[in-house]
N, C-alpha and C. Protein backbone atom coordinates (compact mmCIF):
# COMPACT_ATOMS: atom_id res chain seq x y z
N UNK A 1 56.46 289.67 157.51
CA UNK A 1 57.28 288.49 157.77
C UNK A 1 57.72 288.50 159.23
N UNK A 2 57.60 287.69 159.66
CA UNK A 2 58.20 287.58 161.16
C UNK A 2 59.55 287.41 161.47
N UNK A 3 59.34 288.25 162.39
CA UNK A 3 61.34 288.81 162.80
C UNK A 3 61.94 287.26 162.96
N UNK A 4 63.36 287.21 162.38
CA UNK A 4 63.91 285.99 163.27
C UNK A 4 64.48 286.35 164.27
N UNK A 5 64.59 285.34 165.58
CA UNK A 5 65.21 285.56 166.51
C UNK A 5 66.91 285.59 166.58
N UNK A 6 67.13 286.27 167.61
CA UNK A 6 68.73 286.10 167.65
C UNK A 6 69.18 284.80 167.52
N UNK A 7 69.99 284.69 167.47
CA UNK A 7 70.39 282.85 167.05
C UNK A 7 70.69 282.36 168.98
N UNK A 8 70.43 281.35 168.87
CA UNK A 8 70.58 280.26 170.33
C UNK A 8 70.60 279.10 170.48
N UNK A 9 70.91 278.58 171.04
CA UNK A 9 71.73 276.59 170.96
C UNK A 9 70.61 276.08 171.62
N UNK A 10 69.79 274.99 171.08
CA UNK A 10 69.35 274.37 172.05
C UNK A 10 69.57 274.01 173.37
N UNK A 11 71.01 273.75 173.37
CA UNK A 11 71.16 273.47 174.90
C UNK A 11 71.05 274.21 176.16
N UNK A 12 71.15 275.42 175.65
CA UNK A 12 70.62 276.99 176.03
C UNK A 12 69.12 277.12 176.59
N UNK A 13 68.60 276.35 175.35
CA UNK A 13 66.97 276.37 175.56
C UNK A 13 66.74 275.51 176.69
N UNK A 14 67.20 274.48 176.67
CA UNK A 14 67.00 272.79 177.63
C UNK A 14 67.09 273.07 178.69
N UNK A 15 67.96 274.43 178.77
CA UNK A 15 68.63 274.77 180.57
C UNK A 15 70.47 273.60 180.66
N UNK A 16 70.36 273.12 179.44
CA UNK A 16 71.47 271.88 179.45
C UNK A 16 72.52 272.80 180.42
N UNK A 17 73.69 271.86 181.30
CA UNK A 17 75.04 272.97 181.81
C UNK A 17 75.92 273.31 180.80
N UNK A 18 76.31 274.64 181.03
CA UNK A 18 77.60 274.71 179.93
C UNK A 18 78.84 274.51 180.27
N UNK A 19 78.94 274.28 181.43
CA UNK A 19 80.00 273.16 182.02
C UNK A 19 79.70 271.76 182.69
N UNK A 20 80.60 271.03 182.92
CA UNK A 20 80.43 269.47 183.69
C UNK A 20 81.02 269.58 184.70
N UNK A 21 80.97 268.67 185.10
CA UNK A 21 81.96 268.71 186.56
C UNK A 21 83.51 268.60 186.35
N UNK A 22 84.14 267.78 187.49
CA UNK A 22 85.89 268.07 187.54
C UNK A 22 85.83 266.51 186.61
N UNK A 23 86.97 266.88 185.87
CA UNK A 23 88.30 265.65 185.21
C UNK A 23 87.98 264.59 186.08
N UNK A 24 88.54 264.62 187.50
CA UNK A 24 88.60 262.99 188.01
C UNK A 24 86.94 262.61 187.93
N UNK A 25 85.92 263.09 187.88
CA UNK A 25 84.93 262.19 187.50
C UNK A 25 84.56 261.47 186.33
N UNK A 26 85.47 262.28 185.33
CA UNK A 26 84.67 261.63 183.78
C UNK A 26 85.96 260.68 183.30
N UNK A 27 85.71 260.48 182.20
CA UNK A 27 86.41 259.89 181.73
C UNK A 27 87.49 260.83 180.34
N UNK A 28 88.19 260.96 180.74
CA UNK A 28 89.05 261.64 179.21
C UNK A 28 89.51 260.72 177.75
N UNK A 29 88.96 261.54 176.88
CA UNK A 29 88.74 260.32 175.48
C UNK A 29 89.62 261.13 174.79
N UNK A 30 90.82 260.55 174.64
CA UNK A 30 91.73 261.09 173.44
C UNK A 30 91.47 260.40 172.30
N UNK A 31 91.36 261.15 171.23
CA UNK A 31 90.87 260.51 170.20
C UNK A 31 92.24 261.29 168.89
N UNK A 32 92.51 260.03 168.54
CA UNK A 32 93.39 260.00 166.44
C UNK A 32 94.84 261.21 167.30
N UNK A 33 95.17 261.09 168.66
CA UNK A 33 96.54 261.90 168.92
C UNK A 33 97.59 261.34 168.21
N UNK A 34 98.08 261.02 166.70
CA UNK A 34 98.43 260.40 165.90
C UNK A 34 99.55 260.89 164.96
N UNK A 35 100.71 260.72 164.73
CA UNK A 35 101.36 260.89 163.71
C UNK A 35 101.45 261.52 162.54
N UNK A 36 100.26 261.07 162.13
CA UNK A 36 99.92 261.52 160.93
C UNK A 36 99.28 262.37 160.82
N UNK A 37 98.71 263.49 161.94
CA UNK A 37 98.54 265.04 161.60
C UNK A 37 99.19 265.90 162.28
N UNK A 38 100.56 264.93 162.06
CA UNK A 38 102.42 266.12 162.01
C UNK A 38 102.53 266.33 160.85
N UNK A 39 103.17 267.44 160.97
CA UNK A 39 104.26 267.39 159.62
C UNK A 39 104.63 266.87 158.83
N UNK A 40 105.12 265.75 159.57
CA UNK A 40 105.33 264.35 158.76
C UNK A 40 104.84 263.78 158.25
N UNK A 41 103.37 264.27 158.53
CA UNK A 41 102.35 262.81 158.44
C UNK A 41 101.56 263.87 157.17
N UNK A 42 100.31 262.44 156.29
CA UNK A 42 99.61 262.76 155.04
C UNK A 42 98.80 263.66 155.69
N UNK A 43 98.52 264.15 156.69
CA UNK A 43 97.19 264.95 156.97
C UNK A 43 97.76 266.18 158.22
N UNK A 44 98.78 267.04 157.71
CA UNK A 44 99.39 267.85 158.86
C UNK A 44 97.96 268.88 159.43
N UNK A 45 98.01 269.38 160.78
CA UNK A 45 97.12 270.07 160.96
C UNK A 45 98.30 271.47 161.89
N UNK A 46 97.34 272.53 160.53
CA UNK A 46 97.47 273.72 160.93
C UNK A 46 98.53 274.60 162.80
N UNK A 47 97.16 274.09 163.84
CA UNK A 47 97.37 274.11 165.00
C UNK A 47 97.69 272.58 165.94
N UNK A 48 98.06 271.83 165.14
CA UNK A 48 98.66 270.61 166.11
C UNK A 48 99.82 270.55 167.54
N UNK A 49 100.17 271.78 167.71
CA UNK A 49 101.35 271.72 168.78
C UNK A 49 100.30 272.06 169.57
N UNK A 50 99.70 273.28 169.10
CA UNK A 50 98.81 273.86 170.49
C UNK A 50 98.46 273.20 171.17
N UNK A 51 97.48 272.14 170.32
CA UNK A 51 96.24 271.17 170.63
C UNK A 51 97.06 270.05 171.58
N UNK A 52 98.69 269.77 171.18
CA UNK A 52 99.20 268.40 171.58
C UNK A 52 99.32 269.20 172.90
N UNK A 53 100.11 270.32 173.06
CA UNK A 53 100.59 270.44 174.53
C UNK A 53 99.45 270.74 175.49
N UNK A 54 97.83 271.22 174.82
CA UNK A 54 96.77 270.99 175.79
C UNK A 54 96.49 269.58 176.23
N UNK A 55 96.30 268.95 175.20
CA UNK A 55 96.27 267.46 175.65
C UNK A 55 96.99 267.10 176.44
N UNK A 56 98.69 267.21 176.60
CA UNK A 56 99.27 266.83 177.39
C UNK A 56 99.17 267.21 178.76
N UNK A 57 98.79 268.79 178.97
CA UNK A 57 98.05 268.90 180.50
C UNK A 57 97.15 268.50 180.17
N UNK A 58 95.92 267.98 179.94
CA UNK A 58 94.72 267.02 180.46
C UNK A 58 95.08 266.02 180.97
N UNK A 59 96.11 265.13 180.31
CA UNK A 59 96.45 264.00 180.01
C UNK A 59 97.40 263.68 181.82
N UNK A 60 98.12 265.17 182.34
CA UNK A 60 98.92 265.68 183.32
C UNK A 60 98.13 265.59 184.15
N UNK A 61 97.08 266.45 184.03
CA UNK A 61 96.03 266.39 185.19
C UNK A 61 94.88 265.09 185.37
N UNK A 62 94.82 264.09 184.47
CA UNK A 62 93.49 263.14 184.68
C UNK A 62 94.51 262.18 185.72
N UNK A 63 96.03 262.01 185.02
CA UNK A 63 96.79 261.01 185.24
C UNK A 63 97.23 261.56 187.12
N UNK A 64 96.86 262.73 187.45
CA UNK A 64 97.27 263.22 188.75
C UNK A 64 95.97 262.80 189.90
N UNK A 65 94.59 263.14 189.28
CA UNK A 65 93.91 263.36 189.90
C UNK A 65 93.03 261.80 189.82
N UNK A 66 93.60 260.97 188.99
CA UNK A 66 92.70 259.66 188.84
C UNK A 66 91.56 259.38 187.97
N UNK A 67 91.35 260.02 187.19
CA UNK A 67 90.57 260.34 186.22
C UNK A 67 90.90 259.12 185.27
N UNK A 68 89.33 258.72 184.89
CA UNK A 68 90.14 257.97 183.78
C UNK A 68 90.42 257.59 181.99
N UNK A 69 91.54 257.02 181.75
CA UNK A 69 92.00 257.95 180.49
C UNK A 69 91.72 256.58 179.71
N UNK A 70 90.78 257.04 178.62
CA UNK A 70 91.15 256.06 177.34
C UNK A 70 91.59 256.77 175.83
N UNK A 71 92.31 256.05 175.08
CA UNK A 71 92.83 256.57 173.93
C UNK A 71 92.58 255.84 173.17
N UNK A 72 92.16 256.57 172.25
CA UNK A 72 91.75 256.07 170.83
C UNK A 72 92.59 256.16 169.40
N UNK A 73 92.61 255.07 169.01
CA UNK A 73 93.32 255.79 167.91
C UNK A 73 93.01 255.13 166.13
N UNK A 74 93.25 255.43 165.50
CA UNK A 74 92.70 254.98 164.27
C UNK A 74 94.17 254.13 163.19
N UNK A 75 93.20 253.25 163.12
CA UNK A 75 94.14 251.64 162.99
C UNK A 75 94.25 251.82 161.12
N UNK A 76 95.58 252.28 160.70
CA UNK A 76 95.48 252.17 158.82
C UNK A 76 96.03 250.66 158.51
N UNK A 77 96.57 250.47 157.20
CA UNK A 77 97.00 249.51 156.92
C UNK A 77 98.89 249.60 156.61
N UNK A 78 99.72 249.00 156.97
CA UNK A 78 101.14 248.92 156.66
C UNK A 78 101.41 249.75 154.75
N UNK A 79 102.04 250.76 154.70
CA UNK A 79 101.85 251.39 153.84
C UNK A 79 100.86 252.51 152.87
N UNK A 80 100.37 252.99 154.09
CA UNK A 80 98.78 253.69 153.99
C UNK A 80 98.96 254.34 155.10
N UNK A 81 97.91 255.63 155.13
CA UNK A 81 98.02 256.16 155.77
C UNK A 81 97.67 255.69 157.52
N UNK A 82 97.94 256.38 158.34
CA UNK A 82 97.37 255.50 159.88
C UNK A 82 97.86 253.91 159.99
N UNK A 83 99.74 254.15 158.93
CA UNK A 83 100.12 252.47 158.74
C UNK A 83 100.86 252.74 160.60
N UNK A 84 100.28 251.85 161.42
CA UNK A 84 100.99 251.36 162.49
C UNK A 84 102.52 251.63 163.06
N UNK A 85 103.17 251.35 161.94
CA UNK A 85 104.25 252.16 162.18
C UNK A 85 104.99 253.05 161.93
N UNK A 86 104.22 253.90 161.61
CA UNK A 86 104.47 255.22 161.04
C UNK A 86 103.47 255.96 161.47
N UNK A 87 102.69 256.86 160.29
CA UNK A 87 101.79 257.58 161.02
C UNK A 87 100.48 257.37 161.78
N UNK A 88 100.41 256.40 161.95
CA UNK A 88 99.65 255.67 163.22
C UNK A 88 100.27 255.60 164.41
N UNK A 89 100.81 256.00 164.57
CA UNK A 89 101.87 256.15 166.35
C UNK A 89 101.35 257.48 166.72
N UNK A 90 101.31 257.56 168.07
CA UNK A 90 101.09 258.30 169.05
C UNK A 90 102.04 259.49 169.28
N UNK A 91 101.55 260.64 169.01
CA UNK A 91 102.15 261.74 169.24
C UNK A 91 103.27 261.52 170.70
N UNK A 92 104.08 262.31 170.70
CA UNK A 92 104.92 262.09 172.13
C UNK A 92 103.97 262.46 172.97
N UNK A 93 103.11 264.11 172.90
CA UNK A 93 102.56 264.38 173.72
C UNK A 93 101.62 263.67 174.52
N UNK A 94 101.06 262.99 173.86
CA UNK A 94 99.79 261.82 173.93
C UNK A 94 99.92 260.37 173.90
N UNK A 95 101.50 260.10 174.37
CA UNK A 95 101.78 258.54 174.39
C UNK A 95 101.41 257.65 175.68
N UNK A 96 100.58 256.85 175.33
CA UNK A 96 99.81 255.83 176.48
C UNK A 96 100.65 255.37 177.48
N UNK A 97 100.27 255.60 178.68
CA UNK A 97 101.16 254.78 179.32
C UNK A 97 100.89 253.59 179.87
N UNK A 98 101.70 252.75 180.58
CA UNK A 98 101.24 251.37 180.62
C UNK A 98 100.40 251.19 181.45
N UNK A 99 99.00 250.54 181.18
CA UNK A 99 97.97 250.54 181.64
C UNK A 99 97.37 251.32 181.43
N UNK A 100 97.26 252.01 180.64
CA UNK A 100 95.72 253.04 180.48
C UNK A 100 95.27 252.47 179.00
N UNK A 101 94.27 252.57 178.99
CA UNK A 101 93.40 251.80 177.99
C UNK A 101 93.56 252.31 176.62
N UNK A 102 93.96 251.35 175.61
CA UNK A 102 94.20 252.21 173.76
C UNK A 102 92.89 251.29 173.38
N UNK A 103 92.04 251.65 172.23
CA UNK A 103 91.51 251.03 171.76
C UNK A 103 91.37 251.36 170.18
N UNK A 104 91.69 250.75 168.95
CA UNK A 104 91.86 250.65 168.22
C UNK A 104 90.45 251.11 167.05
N UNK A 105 90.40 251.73 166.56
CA UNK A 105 89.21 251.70 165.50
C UNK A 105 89.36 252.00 163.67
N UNK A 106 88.09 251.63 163.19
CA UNK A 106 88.83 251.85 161.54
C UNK A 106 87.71 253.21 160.87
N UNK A 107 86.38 253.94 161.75
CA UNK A 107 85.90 254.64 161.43
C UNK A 107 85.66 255.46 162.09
N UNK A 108 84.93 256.68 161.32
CA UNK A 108 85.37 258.16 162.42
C UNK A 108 84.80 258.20 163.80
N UNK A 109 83.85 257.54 163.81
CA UNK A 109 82.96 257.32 165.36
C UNK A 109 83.78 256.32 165.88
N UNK A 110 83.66 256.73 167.16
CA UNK A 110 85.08 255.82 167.84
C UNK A 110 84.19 254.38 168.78
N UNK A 111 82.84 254.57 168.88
CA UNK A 111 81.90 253.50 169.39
C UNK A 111 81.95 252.43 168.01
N UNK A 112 81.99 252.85 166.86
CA UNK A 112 81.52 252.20 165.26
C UNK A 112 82.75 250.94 165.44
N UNK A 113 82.34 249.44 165.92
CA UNK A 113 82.64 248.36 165.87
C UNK A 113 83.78 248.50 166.88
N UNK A 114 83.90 249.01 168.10
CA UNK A 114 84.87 248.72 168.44
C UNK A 114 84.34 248.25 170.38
N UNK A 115 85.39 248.12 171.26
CA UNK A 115 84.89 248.19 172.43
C UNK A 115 84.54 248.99 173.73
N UNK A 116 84.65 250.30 172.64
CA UNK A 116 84.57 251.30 173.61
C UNK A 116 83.55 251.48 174.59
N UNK A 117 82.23 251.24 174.05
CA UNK A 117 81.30 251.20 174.99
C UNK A 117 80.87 250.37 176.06
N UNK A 118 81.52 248.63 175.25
CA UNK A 118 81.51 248.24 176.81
C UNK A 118 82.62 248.51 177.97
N UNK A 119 83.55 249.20 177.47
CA UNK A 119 84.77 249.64 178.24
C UNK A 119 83.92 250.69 179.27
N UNK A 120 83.46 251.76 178.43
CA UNK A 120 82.36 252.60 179.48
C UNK A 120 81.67 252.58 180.40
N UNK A 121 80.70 251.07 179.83
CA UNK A 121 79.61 250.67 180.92
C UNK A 121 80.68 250.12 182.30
N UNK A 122 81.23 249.53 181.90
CA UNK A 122 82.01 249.06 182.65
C UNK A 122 82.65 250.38 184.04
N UNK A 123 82.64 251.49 183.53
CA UNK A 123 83.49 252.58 184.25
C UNK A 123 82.18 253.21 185.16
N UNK A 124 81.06 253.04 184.53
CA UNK A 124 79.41 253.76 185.11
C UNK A 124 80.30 255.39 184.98
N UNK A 125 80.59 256.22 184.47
CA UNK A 125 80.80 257.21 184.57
C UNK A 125 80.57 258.16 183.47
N UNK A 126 78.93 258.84 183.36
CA UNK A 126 78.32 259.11 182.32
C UNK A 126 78.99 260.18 181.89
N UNK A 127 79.78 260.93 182.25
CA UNK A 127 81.02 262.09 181.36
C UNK A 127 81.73 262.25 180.75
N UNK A 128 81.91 262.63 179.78
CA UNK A 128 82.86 261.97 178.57
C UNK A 128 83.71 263.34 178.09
N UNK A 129 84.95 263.85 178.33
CA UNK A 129 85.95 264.29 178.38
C UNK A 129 86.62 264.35 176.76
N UNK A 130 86.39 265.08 175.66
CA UNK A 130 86.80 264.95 174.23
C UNK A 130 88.08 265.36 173.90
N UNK A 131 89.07 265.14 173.66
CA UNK A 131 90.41 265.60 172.71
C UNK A 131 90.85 265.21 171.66
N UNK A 132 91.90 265.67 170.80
CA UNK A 132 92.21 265.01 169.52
C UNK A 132 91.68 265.80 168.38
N UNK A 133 91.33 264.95 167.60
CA UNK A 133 91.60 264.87 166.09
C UNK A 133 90.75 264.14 165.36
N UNK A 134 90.22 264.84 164.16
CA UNK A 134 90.13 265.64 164.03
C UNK A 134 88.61 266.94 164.31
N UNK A 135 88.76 267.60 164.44
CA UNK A 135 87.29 268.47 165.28
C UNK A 135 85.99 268.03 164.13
N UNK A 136 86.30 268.22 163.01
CA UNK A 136 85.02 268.32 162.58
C UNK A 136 84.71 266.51 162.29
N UNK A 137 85.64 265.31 162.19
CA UNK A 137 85.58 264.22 161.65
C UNK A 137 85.46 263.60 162.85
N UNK A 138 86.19 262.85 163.63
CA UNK A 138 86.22 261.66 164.43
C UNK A 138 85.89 262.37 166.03
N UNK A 139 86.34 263.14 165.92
CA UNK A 139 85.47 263.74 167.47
C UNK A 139 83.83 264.23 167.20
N UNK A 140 83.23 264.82 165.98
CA UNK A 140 82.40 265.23 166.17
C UNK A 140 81.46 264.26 165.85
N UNK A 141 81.69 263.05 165.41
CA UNK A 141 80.78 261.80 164.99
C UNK A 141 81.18 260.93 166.52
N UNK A 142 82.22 260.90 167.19
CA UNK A 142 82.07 260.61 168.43
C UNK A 142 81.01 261.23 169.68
N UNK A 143 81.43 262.25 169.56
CA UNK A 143 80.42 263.13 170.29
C UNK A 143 78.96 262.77 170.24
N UNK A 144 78.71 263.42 168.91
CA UNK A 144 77.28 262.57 168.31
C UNK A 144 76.93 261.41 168.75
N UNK A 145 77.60 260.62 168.81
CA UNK A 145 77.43 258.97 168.69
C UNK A 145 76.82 258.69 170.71
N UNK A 146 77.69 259.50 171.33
CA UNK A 146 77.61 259.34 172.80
C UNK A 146 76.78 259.82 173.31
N UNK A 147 76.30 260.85 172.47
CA UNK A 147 74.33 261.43 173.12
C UNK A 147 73.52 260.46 172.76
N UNK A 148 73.57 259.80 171.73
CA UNK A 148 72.55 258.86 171.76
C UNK A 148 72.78 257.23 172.53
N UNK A 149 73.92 257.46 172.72
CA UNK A 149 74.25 256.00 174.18
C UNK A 149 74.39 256.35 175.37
N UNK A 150 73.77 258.52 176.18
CA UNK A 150 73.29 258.53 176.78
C UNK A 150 74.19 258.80 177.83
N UNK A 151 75.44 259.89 177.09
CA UNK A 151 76.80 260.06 178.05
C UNK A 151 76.59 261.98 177.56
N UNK A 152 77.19 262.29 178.48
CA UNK A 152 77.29 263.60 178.53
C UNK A 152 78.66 263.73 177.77
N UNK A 153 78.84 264.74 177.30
CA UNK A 153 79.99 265.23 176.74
C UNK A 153 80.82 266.74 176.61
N UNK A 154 81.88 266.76 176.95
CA UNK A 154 82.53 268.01 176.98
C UNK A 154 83.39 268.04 176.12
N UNK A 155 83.35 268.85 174.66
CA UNK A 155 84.67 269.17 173.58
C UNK A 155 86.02 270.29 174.55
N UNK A 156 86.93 269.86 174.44
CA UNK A 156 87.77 271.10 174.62
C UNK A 156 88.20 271.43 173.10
N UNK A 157 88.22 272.56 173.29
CA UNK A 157 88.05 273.57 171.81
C UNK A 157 89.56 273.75 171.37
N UNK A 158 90.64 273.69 172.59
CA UNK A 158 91.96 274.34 172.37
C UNK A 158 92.69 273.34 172.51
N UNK A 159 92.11 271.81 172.93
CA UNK A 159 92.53 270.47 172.58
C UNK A 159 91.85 269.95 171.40
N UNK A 160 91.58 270.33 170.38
CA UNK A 160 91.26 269.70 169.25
C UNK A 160 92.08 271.03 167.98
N UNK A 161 91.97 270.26 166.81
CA UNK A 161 92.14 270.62 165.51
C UNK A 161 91.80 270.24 164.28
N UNK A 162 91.52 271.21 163.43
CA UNK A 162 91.54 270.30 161.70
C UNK A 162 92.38 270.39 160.80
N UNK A 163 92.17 270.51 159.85
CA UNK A 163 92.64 271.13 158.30
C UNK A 163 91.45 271.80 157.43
N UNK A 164 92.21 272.20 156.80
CA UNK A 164 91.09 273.42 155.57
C UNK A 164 90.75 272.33 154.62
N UNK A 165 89.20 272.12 153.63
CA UNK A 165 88.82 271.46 153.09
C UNK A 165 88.57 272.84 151.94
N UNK A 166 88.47 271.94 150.63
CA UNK A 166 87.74 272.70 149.41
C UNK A 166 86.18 272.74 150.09
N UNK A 167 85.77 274.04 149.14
CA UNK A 167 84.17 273.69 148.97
C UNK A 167 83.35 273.00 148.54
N UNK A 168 82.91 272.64 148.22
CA UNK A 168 81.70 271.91 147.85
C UNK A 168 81.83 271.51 146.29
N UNK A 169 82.03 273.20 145.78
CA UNK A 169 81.77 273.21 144.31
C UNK A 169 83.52 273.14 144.15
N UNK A 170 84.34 273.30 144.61
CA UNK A 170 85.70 273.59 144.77
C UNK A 170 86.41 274.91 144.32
N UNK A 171 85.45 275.64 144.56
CA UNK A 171 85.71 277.43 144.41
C UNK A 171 86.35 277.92 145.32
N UNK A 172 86.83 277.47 146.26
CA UNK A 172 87.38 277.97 147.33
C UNK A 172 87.57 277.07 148.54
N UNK A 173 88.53 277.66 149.62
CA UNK A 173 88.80 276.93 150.74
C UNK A 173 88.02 277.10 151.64
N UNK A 174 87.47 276.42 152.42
CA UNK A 174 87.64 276.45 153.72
C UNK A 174 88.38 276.40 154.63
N UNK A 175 89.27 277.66 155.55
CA UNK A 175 90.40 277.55 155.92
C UNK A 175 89.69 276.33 157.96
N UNK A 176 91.17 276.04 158.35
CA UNK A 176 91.19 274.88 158.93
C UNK A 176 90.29 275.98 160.65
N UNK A 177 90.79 277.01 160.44
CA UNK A 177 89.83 277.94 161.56
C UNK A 177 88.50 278.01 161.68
N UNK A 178 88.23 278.40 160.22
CA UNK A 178 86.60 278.38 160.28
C UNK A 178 86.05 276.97 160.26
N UNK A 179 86.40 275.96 160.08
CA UNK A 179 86.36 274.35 159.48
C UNK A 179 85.84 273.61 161.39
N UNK A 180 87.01 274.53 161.75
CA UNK A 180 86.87 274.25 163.17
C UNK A 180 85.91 274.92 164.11
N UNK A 181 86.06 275.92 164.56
CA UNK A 181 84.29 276.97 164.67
C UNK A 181 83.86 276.61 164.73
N UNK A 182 83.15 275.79 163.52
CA UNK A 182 81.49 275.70 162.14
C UNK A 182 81.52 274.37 163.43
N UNK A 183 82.88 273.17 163.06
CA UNK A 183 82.49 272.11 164.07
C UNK A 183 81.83 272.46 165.70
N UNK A 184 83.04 273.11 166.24
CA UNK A 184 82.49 273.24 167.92
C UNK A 184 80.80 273.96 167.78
N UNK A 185 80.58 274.78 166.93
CA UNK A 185 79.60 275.62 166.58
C UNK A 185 78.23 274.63 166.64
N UNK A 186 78.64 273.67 166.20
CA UNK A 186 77.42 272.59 165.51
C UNK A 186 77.51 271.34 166.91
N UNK A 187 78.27 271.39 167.50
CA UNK A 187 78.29 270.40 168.71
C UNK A 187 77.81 271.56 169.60
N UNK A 188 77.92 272.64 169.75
CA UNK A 188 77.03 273.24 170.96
C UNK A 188 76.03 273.10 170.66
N UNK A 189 75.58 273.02 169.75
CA UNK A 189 74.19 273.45 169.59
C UNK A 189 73.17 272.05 170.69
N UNK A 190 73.84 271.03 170.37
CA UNK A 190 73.00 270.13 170.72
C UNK A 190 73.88 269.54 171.77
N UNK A 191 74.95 268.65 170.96
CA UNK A 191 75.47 267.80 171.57
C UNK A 191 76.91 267.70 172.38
N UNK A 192 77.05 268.86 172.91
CA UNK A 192 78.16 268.83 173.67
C UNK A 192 78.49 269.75 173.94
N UNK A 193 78.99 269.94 175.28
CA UNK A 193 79.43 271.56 176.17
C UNK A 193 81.11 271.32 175.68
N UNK A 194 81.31 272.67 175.09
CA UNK A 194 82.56 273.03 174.38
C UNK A 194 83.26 274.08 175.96
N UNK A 195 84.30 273.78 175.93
CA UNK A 195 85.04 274.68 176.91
C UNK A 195 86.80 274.65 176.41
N UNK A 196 87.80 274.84 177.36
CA UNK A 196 88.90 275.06 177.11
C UNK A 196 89.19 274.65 177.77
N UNK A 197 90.75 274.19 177.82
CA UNK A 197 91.88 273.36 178.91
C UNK A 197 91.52 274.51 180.22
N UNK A 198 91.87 275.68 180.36
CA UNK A 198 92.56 276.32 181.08
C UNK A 198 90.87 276.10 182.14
N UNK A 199 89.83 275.62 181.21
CA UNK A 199 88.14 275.89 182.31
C UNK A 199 88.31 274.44 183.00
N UNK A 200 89.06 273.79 181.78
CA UNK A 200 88.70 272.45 182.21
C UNK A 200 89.54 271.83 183.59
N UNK A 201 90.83 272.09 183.37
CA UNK A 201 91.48 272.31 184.59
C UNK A 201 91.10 273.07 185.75
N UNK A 202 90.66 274.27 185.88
CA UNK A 202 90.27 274.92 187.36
C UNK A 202 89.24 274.37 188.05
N UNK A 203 88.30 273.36 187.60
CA UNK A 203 87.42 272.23 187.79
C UNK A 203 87.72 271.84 188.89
């Protein structure tokens, strides 16, 4: 039987970079920085402070250096979860300021019916800057979604989070650590250079 090889990411293979360039060139995409995975909210996540106060230096540094910032966020219905005024509001850490672009969506890909992409074309700035919520759901179907419309992409790993899901068969958890991993794990492979605030900043 033939040996398998050590394991390796395509992007590895491609020669792809495992970094991008600096913040003020790309664009920073906050994505679901939302209410409702506080405490408070139907969907608390595990590591949410961490993730908010990285965001908030990105958010420190795009807003310093000119970079530019769009936020995304996911639109529920009044009494439901992601209801508008409640857990659909914007974390403090991650609250828009006036004039920087929110754009509203109702599914986990943040391009899926909304105007993000012509907001993009509009910017010509093929780098796409990932934060938010949640790693394995709406960032990683974002991500996805932006290799094939032909944008580069960078996850920060210590600006995102999940929650723990059952298994499959429901024998067990998947705790919200490994949930998260398995995600960044599965976006290196192909579609996106994973790094950290602290890389992304010395940029």
């Amino acid at each position: 039987m033939p040996e398998i090889p050590a394991p390796f990411t395509l992007r590895s293979a491609a020669g792809l970079p495992a970094v991008y360039g600096p913040l003020n060139d790309a664009v920073l995409l906050i994505i679901d920085a939302q209410v409702e995975y506080s405490p408070a909210g139907a969907l608390p996540l595990p590591d949410l402070d961490m993730a908010a106060s990285n965001i908030a230096l990105l958010l420190e540094r795009a807003r310093e250096t000119g970079a530019e910032i769009v936020h995304i966020g996911h639109e529920g219905s009044p009494g439901r979860a992601f209801d508008p005024g409640a857990g659909g509001r914007f974390i403090e850490q991650a609250e828009p300021l006036e004039g920087e672009t929110v754009i509203g969506k109702a599914l986990p890909n943040a391009y899926a019916n909304t105007g993000l992409q012509n907001h993009l074309a509009g910017l010509g700035r093929p780098h796409l800057v990932l934060a938010g919520f949640m790693t394995h759901m709406c960032v990683s179907s974002t991500a996805r979604a932006a290799l094939d419309l032909g944008y580069e992409t960078t996850v920060v790993a210590d600006a995102t989070a999940t929650r723990a899901l059952p298994s499959v068969d429901g024998s067990s958890v998947i705790s919200a650590e490994t949930l998260h991993e398995t995600a960044l794990a599965a976006l290196a492979d192909r579609f996106s250079a994973i790094t950290s605030t602290t890389q992304v900043l010395a940029l």
